[in-house]
C-alpha atoms as a PDB file:
ATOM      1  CA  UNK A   1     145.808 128.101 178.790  1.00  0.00           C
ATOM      2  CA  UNK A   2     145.464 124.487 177.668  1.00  0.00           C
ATOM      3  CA  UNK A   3     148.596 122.755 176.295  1.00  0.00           C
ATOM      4  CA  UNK A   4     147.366 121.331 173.015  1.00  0.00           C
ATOM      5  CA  UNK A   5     147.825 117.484 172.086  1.00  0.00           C
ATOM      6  CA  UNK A   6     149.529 118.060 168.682  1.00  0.00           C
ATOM      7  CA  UNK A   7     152.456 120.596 168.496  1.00  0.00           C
ATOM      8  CA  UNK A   8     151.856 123.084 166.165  1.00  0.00           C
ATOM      9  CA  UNK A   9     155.243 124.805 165.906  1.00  0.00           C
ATOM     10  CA  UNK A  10     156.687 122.646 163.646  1.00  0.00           C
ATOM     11  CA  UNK A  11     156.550 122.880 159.130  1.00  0.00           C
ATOM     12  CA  UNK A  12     152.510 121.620 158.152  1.00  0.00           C
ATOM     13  CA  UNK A  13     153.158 118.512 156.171  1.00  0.00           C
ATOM     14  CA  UNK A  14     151.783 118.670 152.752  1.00  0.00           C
ATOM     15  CA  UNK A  15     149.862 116.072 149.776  1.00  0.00           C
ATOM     16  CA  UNK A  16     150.728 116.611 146.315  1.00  0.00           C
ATOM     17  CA  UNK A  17     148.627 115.143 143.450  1.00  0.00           C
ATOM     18  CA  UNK A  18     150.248 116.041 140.244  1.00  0.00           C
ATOM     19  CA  UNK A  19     150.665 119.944 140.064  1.00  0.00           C
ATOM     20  CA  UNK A  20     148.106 120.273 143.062  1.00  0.00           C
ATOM     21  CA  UNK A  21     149.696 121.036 146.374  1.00  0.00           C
ATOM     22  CA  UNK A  22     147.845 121.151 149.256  1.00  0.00           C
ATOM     23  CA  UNK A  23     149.041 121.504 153.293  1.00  0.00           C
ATOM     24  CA  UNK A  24     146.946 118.716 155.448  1.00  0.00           C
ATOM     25  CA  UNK A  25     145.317 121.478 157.537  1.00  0.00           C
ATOM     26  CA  UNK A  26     143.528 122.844 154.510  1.00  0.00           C
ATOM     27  CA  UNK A  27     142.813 119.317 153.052  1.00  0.00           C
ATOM     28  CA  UNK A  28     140.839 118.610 156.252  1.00  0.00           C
ATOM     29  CA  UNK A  29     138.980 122.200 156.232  1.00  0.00           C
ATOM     30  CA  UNK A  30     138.252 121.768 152.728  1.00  0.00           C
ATOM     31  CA  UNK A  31     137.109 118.296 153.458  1.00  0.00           C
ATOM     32  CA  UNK A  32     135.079 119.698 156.485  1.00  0.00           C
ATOM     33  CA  UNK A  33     133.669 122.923 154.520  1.00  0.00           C
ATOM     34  CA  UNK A  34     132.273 119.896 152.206  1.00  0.00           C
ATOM     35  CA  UNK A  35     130.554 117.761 154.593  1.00  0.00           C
ATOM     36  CA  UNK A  36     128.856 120.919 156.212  1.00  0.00           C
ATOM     37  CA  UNK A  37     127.518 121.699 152.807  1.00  0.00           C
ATOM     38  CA  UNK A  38     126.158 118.260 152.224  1.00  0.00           C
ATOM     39  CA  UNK A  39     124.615 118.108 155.313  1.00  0.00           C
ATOM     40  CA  UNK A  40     123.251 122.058 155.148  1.00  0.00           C
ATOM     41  CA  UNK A  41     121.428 120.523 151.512  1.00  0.00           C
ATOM     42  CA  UNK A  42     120.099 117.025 153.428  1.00  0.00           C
ATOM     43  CA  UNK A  43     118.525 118.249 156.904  1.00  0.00           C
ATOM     44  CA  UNK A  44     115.426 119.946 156.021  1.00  0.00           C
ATOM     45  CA  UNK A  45     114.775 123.099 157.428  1.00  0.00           C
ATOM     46  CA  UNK A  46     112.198 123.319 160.137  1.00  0.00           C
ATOM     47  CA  UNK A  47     108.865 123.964 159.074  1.00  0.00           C
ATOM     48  CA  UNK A  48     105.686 125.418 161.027  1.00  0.00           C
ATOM     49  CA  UNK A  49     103.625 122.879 161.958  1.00  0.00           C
ATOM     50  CA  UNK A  50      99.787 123.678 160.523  1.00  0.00           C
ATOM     51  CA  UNK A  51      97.094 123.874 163.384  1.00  0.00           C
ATOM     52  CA  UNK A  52      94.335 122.562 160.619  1.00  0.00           C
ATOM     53  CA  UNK A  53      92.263 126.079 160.524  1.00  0.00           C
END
């Protein structure tokens, strides 16, 4: 198996904004999940290209 860069035994670290506490490994999945969905609503899906008949 390959060691990993980051140790992950340790406590996750996490943000608070007012009553709102979040861990950072769920802030940057959350932040991820969002940019997947932006980008699933901008790339068009592909289309079948008409022969003209």
């Amino acid at each position: 198996m390959v060691p990993l860069a980051i140790s992950l035994d340790g406590p996750a670290k996490f943000i608070t904004f007012g009553f709102i506490s979040v861990s950072v490994p769920n802030l940057i999945m959350i932040g991820l999940i969002i940019v997947f969905f932006i980008l699933a609503l901008v790339i068009p899906f592909p289309t079948h290209k008409s022969d003209g008949k």
